[in-house]
Protein backbone atom coordinates (compact mmCIF):
# COMPACT_ATOMS: atom_id res chain seq x y z
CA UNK A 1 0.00 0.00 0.00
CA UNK A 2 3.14 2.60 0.48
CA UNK A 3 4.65 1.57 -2.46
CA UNK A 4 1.09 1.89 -4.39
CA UNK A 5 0.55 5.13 -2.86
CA UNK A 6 4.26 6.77 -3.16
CA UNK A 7 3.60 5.63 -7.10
CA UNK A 8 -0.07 7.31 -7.40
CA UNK A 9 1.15 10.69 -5.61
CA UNK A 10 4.45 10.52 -7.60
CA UNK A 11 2.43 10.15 -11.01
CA UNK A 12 0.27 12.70 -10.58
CA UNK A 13 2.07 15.26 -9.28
CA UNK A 14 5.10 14.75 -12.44
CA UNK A 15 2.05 14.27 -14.74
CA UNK A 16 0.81 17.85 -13.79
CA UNK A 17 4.37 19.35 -14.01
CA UNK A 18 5.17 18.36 -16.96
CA UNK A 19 2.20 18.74 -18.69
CA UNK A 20 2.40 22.60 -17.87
CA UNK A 21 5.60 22.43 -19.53
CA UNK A 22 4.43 20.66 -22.56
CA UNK A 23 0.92 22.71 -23.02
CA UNK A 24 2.45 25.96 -22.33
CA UNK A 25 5.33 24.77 -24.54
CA UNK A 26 2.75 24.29 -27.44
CA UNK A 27 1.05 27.35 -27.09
CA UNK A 28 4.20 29.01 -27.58
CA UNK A 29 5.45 27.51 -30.40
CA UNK A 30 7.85 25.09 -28.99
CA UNK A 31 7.42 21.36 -30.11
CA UNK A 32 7.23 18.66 -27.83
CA UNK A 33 8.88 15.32 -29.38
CA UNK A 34 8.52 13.02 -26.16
CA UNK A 35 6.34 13.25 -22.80
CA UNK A 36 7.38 10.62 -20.77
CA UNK A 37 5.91 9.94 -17.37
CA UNK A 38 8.56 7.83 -15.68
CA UNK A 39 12.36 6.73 -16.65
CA UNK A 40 14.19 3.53 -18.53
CA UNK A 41 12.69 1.00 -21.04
CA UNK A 42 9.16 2.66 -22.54
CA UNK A 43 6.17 -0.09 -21.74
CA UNK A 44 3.45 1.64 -23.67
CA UNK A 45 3.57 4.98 -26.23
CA UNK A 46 1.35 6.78 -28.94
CA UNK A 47 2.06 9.41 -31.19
CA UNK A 48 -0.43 12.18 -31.29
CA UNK A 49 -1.37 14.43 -33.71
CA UNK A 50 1.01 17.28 -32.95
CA UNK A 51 3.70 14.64 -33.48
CA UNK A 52 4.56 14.10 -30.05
CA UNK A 53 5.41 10.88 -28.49
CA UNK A 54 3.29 9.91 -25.00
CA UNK A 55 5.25 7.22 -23.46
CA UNK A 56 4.76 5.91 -19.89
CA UNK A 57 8.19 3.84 -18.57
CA UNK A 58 9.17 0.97 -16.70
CA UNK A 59 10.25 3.43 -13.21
CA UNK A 60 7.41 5.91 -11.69
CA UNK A 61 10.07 8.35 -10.23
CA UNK A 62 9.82 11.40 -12.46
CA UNK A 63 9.28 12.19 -16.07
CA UNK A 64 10.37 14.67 -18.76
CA UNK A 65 9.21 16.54 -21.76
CA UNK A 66 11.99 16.42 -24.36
CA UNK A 67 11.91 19.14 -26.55
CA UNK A 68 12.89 19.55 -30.52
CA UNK A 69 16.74 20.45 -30.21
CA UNK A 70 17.18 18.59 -27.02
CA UNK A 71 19.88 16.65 -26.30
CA UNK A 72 17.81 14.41 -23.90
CA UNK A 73 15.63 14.64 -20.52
CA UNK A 74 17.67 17.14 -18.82
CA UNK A 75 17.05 19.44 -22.09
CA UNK A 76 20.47 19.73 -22.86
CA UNK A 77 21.48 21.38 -26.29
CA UNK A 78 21.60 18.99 -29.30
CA UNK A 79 24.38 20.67 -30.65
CA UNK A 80 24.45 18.57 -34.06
CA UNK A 81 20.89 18.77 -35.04
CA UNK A 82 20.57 22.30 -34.32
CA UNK A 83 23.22 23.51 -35.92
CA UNK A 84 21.88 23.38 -39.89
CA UNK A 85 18.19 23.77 -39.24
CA UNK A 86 16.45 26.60 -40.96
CA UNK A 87 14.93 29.59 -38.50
CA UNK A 88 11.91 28.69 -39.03
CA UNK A 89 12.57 24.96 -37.80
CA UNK A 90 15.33 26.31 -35.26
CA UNK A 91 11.94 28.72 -33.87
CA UNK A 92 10.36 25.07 -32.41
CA UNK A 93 13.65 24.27 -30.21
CA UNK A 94 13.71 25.19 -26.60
CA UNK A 95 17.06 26.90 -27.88
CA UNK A 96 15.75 28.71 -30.30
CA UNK A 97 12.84 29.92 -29.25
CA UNK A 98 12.50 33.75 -27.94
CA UNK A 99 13.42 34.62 -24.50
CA UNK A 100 9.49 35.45 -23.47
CA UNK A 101 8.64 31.50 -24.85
CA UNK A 102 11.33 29.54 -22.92
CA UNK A 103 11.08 31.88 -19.81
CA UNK A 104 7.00 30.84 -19.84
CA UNK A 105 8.08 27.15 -20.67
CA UNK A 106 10.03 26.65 -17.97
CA UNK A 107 7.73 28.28 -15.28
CA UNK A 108 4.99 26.66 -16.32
CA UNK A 109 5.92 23.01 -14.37
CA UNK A 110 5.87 25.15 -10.76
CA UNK A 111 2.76 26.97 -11.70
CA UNK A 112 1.09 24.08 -12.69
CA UNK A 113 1.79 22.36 -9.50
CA UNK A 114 0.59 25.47 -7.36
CA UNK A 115 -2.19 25.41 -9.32
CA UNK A 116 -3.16 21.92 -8.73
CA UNK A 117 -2.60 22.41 -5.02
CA UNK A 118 -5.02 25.46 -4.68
CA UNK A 119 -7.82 23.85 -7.08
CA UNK A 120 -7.14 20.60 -4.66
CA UNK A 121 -7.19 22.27 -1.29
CA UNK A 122 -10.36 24.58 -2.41
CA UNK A 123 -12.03 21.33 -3.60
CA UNK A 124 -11.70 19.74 0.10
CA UNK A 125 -12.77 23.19 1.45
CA UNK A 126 -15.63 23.33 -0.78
CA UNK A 127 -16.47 19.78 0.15
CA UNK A 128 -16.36 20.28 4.05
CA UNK A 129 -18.00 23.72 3.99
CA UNK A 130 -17.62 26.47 6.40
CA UNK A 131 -18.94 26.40 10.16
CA UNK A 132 -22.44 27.93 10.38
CA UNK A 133 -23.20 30.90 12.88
CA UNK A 134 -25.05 30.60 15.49
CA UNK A 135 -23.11 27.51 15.94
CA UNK A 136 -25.17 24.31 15.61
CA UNK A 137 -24.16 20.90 16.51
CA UNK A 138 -24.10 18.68 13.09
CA UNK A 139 -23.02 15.44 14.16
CA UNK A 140 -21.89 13.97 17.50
CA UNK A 141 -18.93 11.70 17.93
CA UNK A 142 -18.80 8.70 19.18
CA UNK A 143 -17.74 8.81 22.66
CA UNK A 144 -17.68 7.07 26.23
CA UNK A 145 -19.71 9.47 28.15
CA UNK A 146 -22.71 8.68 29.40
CA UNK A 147 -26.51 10.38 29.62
CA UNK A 148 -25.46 12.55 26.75
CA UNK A 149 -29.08 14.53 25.47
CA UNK A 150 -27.47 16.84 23.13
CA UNK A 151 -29.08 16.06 19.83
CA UNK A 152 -28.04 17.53 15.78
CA UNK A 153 -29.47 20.65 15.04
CA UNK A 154 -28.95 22.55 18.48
CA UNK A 155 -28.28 25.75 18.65
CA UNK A 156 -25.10 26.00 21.19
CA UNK A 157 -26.00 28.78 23.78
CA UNK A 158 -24.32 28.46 26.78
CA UNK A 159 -22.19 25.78 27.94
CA UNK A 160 -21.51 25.44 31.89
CA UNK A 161 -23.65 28.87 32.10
CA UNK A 162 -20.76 30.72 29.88
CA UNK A 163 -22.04 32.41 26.80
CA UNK A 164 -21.07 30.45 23.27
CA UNK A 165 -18.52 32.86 21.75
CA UNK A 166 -18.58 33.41 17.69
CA UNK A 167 -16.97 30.67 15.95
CA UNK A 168 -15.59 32.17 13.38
CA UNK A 169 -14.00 35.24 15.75
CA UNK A 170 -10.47 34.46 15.60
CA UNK A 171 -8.85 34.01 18.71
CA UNK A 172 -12.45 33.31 20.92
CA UNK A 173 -13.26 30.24 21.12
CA UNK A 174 -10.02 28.51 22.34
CA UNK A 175 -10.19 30.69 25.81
CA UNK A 176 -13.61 29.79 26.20
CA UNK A 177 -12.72 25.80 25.61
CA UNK A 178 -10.14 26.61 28.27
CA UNK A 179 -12.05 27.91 30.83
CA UNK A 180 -14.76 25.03 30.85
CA UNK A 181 -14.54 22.43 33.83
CA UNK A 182 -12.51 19.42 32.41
CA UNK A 183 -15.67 16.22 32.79
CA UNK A 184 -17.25 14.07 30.73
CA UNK A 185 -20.03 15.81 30.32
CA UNK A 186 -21.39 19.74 30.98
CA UNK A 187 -24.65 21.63 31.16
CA UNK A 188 -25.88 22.91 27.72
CA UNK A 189 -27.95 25.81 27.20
CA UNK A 190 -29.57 25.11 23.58
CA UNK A 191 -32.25 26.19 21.07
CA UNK A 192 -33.97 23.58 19.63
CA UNK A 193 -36.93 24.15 16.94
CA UNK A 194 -37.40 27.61 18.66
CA UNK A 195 -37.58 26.03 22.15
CA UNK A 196 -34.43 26.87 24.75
CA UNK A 197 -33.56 23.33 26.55
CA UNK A 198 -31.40 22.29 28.59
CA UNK A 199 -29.43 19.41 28.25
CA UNK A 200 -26.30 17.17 28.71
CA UNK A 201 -23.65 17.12 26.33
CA UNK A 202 -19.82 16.00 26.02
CA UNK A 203 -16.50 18.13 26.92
CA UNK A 204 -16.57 20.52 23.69
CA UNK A 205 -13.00 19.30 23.10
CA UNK A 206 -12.39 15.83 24.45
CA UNK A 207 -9.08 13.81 24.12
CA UNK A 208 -10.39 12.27 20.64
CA UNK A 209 -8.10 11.25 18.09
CA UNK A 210 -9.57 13.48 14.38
CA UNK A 211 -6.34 12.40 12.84
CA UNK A 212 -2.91 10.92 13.10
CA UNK A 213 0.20 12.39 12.07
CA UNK A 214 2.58 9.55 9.65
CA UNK A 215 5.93 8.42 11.83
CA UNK A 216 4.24 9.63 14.73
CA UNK A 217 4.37 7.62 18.26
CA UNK A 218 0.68 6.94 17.80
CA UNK A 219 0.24 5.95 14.21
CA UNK A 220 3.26 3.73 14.76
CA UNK A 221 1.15 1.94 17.59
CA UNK A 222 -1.60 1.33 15.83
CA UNK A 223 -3.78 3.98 17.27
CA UNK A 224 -6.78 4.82 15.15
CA UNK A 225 -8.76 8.18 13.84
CA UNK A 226 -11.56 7.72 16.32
CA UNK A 227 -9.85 6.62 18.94
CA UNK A 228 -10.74 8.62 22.62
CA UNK A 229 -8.14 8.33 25.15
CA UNK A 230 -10.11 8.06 28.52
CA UNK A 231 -6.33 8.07 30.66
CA UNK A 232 -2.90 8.29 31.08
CA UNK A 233 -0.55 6.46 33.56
CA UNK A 234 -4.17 5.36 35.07
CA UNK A 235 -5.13 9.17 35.33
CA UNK A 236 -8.43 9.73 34.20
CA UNK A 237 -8.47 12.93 31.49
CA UNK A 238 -11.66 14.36 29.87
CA UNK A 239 -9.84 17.23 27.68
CA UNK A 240 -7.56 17.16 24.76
CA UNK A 241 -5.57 19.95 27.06
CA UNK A 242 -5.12 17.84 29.76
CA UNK A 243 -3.38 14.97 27.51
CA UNK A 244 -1.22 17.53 25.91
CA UNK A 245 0.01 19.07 29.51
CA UNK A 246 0.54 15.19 30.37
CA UNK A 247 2.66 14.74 27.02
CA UNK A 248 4.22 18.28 26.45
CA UNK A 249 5.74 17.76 30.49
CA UNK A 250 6.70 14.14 29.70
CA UNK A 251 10.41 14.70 28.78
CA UNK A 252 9.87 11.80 26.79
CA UNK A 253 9.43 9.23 29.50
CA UNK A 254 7.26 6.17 27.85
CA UNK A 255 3.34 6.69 28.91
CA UNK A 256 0.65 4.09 29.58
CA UNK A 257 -2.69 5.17 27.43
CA UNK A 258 -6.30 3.98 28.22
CA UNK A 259 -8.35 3.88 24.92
CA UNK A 260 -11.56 3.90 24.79
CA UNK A 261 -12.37 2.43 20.65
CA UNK A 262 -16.08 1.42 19.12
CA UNK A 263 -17.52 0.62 23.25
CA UNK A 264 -13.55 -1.74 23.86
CA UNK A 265 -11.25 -0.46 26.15
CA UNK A 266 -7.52 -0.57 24.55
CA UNK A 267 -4.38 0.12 26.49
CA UNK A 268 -0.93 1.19 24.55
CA UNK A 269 2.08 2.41 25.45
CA UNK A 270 4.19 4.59 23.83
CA UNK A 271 7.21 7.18 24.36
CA UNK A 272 6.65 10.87 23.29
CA UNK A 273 8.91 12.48 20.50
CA UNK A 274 10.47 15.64 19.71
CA UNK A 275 8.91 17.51 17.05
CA UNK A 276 10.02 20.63 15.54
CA UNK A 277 6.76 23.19 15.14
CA UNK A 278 6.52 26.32 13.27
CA UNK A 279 5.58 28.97 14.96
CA UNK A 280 2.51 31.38 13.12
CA UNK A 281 4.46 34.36 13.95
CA UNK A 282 7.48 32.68 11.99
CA UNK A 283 10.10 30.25 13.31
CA UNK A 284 9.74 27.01 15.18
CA UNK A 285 9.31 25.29 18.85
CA UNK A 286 10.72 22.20 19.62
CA UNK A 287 8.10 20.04 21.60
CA UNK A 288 7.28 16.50 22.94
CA UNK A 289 4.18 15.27 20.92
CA UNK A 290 2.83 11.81 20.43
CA UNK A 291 1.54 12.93 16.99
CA UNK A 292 -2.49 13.21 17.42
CA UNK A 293 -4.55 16.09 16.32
CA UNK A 294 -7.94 16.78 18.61
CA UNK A 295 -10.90 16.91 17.20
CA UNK A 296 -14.70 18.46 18.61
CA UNK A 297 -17.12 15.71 20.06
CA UNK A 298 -19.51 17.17 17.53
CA UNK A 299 -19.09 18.28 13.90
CA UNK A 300 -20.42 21.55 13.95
CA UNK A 301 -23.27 22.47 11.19
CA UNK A 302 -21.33 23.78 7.82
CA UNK A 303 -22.68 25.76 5.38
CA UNK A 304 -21.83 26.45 1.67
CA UNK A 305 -18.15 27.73 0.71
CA UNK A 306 -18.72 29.63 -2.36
CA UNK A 307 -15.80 29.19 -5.15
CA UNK A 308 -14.67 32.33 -5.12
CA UNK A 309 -14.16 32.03 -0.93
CA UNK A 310 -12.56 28.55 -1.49
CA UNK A 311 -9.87 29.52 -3.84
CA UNK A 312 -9.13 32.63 -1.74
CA UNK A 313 -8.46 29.85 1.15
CA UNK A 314 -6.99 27.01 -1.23
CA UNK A 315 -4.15 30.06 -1.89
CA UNK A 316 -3.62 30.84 1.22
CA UNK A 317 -2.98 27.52 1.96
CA UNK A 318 -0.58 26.75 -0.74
CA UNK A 319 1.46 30.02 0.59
CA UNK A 320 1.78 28.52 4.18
CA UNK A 321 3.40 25.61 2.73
CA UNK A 322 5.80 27.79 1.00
CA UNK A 323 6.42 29.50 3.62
CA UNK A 324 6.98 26.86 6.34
CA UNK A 325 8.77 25.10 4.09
CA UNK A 326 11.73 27.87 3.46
CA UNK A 327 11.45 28.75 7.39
CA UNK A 328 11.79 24.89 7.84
CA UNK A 329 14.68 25.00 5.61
CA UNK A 330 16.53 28.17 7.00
CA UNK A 331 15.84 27.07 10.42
CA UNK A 332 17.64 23.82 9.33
CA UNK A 333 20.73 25.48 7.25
CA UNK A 334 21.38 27.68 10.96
CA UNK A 335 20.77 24.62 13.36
CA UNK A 336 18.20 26.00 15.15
CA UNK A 337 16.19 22.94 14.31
CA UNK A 338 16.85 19.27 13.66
CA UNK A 339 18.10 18.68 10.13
CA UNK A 340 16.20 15.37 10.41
CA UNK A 341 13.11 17.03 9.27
CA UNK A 342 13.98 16.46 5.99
CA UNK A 343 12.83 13.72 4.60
CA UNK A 344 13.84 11.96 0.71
CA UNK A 345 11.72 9.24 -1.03
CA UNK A 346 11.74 6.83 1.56
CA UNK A 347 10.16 9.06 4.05
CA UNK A 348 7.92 10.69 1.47
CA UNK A 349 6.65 7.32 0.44
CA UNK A 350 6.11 6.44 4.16
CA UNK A 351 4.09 9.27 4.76
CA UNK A 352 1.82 8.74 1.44
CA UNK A 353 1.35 4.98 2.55
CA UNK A 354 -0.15 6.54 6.66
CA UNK A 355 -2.15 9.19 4.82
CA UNK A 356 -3.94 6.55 2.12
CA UNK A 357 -4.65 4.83 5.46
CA UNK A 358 -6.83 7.55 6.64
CA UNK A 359 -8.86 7.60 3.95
CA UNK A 360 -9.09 9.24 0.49
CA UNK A 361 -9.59 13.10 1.63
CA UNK A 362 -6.38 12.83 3.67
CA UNK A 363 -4.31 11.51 1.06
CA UNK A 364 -5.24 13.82 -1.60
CA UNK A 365 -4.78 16.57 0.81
CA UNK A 366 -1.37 15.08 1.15
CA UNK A 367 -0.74 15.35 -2.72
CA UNK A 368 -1.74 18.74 -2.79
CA UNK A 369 0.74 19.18 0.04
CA UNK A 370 3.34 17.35 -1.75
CA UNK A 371 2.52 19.16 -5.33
CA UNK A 372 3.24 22.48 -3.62
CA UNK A 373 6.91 21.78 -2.04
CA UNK A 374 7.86 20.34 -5.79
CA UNK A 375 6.91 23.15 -7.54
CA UNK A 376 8.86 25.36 -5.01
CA UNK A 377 11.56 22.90 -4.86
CA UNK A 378 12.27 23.11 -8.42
CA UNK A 379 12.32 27.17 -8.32
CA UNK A 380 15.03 27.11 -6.20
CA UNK A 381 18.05 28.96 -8.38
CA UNK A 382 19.95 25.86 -9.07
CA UNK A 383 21.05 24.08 -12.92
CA UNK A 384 18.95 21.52 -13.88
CA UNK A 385 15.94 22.35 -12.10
CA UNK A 386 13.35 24.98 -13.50
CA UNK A 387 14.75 27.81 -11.57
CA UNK A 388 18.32 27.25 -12.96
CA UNK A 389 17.01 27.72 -16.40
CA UNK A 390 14.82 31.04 -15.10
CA UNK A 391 18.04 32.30 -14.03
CA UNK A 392 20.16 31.59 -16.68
CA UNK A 393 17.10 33.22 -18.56
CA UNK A 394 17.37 36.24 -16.44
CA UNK A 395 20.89 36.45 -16.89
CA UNK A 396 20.80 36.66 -20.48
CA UNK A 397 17.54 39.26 -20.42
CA UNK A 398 20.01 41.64 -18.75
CA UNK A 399 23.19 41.04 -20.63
CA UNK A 400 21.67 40.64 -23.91
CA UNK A 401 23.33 37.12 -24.78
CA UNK A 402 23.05 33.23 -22.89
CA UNK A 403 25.98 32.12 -21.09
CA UNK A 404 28.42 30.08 -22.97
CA UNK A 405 27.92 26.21 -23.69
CA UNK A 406 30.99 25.60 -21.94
CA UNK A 407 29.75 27.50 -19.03
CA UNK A 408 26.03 25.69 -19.22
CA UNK A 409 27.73 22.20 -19.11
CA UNK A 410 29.43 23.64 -16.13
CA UNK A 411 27.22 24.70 -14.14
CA UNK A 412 24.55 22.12 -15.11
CA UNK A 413 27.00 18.98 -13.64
CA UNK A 414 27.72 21.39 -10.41
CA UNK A 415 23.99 21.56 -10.19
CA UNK A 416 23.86 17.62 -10.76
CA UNK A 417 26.18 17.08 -8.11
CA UNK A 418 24.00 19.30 -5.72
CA UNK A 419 21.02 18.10 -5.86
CA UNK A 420 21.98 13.99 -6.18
CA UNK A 421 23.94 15.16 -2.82
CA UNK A 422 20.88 16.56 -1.55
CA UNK A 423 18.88 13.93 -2.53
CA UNK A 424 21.62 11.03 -0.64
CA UNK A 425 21.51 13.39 2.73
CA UNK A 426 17.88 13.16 2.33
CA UNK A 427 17.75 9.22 2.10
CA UNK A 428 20.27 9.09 4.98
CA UNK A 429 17.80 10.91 7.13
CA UNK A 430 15.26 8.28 5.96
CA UNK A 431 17.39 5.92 7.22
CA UNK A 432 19.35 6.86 10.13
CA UNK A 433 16.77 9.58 11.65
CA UNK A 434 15.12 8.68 14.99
């Protein structure tokens, strides 16, 4: 199932990339002679009308457009066949082509995967909706309390005699979560079909398991999405806070879990890890965490996320990727965090296997995730990736003239070397990594 899933998130994610070379490619007059999706001997290919070859090869780990004039996949200069072909022929090369064609070319693989990524991410959002105001209970969670009357469709109030805040007020509902008695259950104030009740309802925020993190302590225990976790070293805890106090002051030091799962009781044990957190005012904080996300004990009521509102939020998304990601990676370079949060293929195929586990929405989520650090991955200002060619592009906008051949060939093996070194610190961290 890893391997399967690695593949599918792989494929896609190329596919996209280099079909916004290819397309954008076409529309600018460059011809397209192979799109491969994958590397070594071909197992299935078509020519298409516009005379290029669609191949699909034996190894899923990348693919390439080659270009008229290329020398190969890395879109080296064919020196040879380029050198006699008429301008009009020579105007359907990558080399030949004007400045404005290749420059669009060659950023079209990134923007394609940013694009995918904020199309994905809006689709989920669109999917899941917004919360409703006045908040309204949707659907309750299965849970272990007891003489629970709250019912979907209420109209949250007052819980514990303390005013519901606005949901979607940023910054008020976590103090009022806070400030509620930690038990299984609390006094509701509700409306229900115009009538105010009250009734008996769950912790707003119990210790419930809404999702795992991959190569966490918990996943790697077999914990479950669903899961509630009713103590810990034999102490009974009723909110989500409580078990991160336990874990966040646990240096560490193994801890005995009571699970409550489906009406069984479960016990586990399992030692907190570090885990390197960035921080929404920028940087990071280094923190024990067992690698569980909290969930409510109801879904609240949603209502409809407009397109418009989705793709707004799908962006913003994509740009806190990009931005963690280059914090992540600074943070790194200095040593203020562990370099071992870079991960290479074995890792990445890891975490694609845990997130196909938890269903379809989380995994595509994932790809989206993944899409996004590719496309900024291969902006980064170094030969053979996209943004080596943008810069060599920029270089010659502002002289007037390309660098050398002799230079190219230069640079593009002292990018090679760069990123296959990159790539082997990134398996060793797959390997040798806690």
């Amino acid at each position: 199932m890893t391997i399967l899933a690695f593949v599918i998130a792989l494929s896609v994610i190329v596919a996209v990339h280099e079909y916004g070379h290819y397309i954008v490619g076409r529309w600018s007059g460059i011809k397209a002679e192979v799109f491969s999706l994958g590397f070594g001997p071909v197992l299935f290919s078509r020519m298409d009308k516009h005379g290029t070859r669609w191949q699909v090869a034996l190894l899923p780990f990348g693919g390439f457009v080659k270009f008229k004039g290329d020398s190969g996949a890395a879109s080296g200069k064919d020196g040879e066949a380029i050198e006699d072909m008429p301008p009009e022929e020579l105007r359907q090369t990558m080399h030949g082509a004007p400045l404005w064609a290749r420059t669009a070319t060659v950023a079209a693989g990134p923007v394609f995967n940013f694009v995918l990524s904020i199309l994905v991410f809006a689709g989920i959002m669109m999917s899941q909706g917004k919360v409703a105001e006045p908040l309204a209970v949707g659907e309750l969670q299965p849970l272990p309390a007891e003489g629970i009357t709250l019912e979907p469709g209420d109209e949250l109030l007052e819980i514990e005699g303390r005013p519901v805040p606005d949901f979607t007020e940023e910054g008020a509902f976590d103090p009022f979560i806070e400030n509620l008695p930690p038990a299984p259950t609390l006094d509701y104030t509700v409306r229900r079909e115009g009538e105010i009740l009250e009734v008996t309802g769950p912790y707003p925020m119990p210790p419930l398991v809404a999702q795992l993190a991959p190569q966490s302590a918990a996943f790697d225990i077999g914990m479950k999405p669903g899961d509630v976790i009713t103590a810990v070293d034999g102490q009974p805890i009723h909110a989500f806070s409580e078990l991160k106090e336990i874990v966040e002051a646990s240096d560490g030091r193994p801890l005995d879990l009571t699970v409550w799962r489906d009406g069984e009781t479960l016990d586990f044990v399992l030692a907190p890890r570090r885990v390197d957190e960035p921080l929404s005012e920028g940087g990071f904080q280094t923190q024990w965490r067992i690698g569980i996300a909290g969930g409510f004990a109801f879904e609240p009521a949603a209502e409809r996320l407009g397109p418009g509102e989705a793709l707004l939020r799908g962006a913003g998304q994509v740009w806190s990727v990009v931005a963690n990601s280059i914090s992540g990676l600074y943070h790194m370079v200095t040593g203020a965090i562990s370099s071992c949060n870079m991960s290479g293929p074995i890792g990445i195929a890891e975490v694609s296997g845990a997130m196909a586990s938890q269903g379809a929405q989380s995994f595509i989520w994932f790809i989206a995730v993944l899409s996004t650090a590719v496309g900024l991955l291969n902006l980064f200002p170094i030969p053979v990736l996209d943004g080596g060619h943008l810069a060599f592009y920029a270089y010659e906008a502002v002289t007037g003239k390309p660098p050398s051949d002799a230079a190219l060939r230069i640079m593009m093996t002292v990018g090679l070397v760069l990123v296959l070194s990159l790539m082997g610190f990134a398996v060793f961290n797959d390997l040798f990594c806690p």
